[in-house]
C-alpha atoms as a PDB file:
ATOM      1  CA  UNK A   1      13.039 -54.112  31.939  1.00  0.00           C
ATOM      2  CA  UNK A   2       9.550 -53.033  31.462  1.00  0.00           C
ATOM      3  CA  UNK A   3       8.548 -49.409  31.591  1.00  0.00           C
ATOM      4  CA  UNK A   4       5.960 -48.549  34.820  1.00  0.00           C
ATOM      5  CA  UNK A   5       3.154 -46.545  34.330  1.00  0.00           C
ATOM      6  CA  UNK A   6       2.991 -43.252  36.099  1.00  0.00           C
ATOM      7  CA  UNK A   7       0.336 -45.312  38.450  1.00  0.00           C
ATOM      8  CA  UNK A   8       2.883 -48.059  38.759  1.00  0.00           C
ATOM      9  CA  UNK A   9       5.635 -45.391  39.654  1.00  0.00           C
ATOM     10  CA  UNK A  10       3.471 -43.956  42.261  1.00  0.00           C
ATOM     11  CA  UNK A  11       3.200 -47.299  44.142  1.00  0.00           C
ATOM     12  CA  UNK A  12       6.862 -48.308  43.979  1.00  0.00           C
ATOM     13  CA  UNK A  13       7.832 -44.854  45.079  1.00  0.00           C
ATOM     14  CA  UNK A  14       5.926 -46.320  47.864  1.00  0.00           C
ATOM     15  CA  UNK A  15       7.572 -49.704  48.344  1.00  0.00           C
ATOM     16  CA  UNK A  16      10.566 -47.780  48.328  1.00  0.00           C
ATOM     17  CA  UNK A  17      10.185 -45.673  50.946  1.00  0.00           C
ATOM     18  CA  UNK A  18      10.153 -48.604  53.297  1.00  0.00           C
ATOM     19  CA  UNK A  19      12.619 -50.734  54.856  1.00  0.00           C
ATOM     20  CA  UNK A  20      10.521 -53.943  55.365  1.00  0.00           C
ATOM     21  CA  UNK A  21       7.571 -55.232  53.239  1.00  0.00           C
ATOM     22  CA  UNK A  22       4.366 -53.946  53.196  1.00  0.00           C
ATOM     23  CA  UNK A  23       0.783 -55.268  52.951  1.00  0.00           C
ATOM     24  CA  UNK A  24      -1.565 -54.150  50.555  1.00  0.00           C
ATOM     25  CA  UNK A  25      -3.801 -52.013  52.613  1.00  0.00           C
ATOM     26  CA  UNK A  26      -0.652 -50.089  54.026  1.00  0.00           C
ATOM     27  CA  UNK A  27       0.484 -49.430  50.295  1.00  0.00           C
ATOM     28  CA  UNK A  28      -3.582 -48.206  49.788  1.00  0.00           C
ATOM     29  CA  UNK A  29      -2.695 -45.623  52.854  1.00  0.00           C
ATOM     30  CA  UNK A  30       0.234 -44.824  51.067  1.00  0.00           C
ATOM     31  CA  UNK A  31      -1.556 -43.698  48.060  1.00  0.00           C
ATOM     32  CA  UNK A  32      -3.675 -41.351  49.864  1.00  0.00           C
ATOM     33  CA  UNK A  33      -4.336 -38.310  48.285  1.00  0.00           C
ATOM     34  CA  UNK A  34      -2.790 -39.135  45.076  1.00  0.00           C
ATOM     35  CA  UNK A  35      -5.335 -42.169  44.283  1.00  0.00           C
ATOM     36  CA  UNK A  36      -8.577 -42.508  45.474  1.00  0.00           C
ATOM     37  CA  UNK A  37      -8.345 -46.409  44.519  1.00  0.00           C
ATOM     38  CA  UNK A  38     -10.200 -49.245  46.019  1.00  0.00           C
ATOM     39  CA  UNK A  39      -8.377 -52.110  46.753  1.00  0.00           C
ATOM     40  CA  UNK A  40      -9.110 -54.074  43.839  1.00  0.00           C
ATOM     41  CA  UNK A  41      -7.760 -51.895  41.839  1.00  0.00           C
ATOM     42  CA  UNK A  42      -3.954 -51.769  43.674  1.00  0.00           C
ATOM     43  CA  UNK A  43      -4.584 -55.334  43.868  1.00  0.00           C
ATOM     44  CA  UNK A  44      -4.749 -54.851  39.594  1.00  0.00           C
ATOM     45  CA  UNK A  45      -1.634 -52.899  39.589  1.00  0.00           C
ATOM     46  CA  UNK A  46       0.584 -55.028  42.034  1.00  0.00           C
ATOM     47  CA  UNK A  47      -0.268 -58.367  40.034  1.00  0.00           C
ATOM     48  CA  UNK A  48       0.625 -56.494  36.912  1.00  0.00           C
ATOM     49  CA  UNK A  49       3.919 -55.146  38.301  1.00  0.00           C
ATOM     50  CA  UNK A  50       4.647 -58.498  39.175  1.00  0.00           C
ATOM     51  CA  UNK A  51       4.089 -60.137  35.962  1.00  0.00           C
ATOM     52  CA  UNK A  52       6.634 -56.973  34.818  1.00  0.00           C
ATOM     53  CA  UNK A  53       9.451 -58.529  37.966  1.00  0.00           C
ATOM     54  CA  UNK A  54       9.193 -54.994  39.798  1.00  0.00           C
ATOM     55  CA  UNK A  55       7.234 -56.807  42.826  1.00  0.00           C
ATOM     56  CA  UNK A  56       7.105 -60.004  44.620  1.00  0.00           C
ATOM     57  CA  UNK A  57       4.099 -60.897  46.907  1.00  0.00           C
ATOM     58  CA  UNK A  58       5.048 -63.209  49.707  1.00  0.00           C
ATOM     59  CA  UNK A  59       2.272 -65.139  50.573  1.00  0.00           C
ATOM     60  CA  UNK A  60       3.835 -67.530  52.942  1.00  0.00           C
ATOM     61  CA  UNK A  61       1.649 -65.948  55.750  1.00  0.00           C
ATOM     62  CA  UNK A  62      -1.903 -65.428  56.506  1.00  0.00           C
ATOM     63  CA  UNK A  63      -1.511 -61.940  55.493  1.00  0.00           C
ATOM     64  CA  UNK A  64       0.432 -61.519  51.641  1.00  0.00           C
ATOM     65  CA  UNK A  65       3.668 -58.706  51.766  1.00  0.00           C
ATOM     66  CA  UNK A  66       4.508 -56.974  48.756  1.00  0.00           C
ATOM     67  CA  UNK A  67       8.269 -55.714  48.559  1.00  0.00           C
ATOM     68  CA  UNK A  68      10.539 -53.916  45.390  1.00  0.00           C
ATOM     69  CA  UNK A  69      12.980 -56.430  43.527  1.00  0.00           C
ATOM     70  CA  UNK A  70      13.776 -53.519  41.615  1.00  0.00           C
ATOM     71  CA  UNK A  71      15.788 -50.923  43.397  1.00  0.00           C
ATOM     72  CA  UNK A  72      15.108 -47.302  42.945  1.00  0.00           C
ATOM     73  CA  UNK A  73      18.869 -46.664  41.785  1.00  0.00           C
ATOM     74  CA  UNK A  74      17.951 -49.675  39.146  1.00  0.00           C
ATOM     75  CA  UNK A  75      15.285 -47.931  37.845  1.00  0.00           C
ATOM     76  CA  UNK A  76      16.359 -44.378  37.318  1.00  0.00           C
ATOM     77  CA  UNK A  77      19.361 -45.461  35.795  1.00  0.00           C
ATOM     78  CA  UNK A  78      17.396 -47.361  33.277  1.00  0.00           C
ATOM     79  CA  UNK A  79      14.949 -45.048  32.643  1.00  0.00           C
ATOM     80  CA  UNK A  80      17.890 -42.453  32.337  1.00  0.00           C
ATOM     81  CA  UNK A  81      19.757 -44.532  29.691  1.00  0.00           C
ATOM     82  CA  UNK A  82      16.266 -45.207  27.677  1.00  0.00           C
ATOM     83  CA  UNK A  83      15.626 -41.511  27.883  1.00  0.00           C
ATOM     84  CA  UNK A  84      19.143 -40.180  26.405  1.00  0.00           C
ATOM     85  CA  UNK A  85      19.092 -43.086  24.285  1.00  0.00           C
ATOM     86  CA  UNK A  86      15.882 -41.760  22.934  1.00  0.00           C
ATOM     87  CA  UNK A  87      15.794 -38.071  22.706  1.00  0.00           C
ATOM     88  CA  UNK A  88      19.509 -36.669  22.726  1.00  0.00           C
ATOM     89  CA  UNK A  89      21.160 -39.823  20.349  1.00  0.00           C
ATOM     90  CA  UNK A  90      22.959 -40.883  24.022  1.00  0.00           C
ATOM     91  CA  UNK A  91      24.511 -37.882  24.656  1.00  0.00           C
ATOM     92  CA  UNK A  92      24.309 -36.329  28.203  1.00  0.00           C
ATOM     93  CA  UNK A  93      25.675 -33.124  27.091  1.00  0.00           C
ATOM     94  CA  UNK A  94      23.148 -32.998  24.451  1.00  0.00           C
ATOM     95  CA  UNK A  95      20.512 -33.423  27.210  1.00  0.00           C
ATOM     96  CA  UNK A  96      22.432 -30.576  29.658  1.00  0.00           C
ATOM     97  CA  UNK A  97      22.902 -28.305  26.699  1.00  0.00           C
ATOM     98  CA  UNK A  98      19.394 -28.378  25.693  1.00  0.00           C
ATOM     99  CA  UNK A  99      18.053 -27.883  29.421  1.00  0.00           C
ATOM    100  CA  UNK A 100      20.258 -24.934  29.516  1.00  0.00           C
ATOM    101  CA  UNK A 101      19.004 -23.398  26.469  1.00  0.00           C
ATOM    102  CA  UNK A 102      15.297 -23.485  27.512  1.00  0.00           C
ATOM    103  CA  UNK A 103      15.964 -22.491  31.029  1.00  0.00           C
ATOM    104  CA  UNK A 104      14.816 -25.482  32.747  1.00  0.00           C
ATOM    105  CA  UNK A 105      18.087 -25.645  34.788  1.00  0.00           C
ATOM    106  CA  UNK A 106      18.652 -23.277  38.069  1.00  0.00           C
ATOM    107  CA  UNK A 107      21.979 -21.597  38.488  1.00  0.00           C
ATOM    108  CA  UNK A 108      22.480 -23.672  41.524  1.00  0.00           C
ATOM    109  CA  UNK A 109      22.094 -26.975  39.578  1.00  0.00           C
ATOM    110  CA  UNK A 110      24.754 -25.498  37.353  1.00  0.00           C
ATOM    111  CA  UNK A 111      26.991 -24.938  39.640  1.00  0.00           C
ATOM    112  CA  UNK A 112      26.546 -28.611  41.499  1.00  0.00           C
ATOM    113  CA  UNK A 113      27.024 -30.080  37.904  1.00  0.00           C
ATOM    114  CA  UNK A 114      30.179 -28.096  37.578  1.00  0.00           C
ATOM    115  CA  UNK A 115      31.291 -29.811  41.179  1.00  0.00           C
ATOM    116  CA  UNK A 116      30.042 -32.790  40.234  1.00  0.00           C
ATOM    117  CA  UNK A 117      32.266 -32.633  36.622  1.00  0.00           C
ATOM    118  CA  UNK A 118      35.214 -31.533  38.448  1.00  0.00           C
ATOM    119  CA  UNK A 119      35.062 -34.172  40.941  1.00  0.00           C
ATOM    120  CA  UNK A 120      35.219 -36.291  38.076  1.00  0.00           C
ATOM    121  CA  UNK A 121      38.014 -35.164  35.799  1.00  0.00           C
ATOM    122  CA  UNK A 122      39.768 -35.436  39.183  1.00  0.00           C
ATOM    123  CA  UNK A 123      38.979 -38.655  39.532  1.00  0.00           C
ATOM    124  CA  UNK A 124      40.279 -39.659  36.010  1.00  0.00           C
ATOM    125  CA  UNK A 125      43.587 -38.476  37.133  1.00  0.00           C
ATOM    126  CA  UNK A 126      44.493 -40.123  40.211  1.00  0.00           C
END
């Protein structure tokens, strides 16, 4: 799977966010605020995302629908596994050890991961 572009991201965060397909001006409305694109330029990014096989454009209408074939769960998980893979040689612990050390991890996130770890050895178990 092909990485997305922060751009990209941006748009499927949109796609996402909806249960049914959307058109391309509703994905422009979307985008408000962060972009101040014209539509030839989404138009740009959504052909380009589908080239990558994060989009599909049904055209089988008078008006064309763009929805995810990508799932957001697909992609974080990827993204996740390419990131560890990367910077902490695979190694989760590696990547909680060195968010603890620089502080960039809240005493409540802590504690969840702690739940979260328990829940799991518990798991194992059963």
């Amino acid at each position: 799977m092909k990485k997305l572009s922060d751009s990209e991201y941006e748009i499927m965060k949109i796609l996402w966010g909806q249960d049914a397909p959307m058109t391309s001006n509703e994905i422009l409305e979307g985008l408000k605020g962060r972009y101040d694109w014209k539509l030839a330029a989404l138009m740009t990014f959504l052909a380009r995302m589908a080239d990558k096989g994060y989009v599909v454009c049904d055209r089988s209408t008078r008006t064309n629908y763009y929805s995810a074939l990508v799932s957001q769960r697909e992609y974080q998980v990827q993204e996740s596994r390419t990131l560890l893979e990367k910077l902490y040689d695979n190694s989760a612990a590696k990547m909680i050890a060195q968010l603890c050390k620089t502080n960039n991890i809240s005493r409540k996130e802590i504690v969840e991961l702690r739940e979260y770890l328990n829940a799991l050895e518990g798991r194992d178990e059963k």
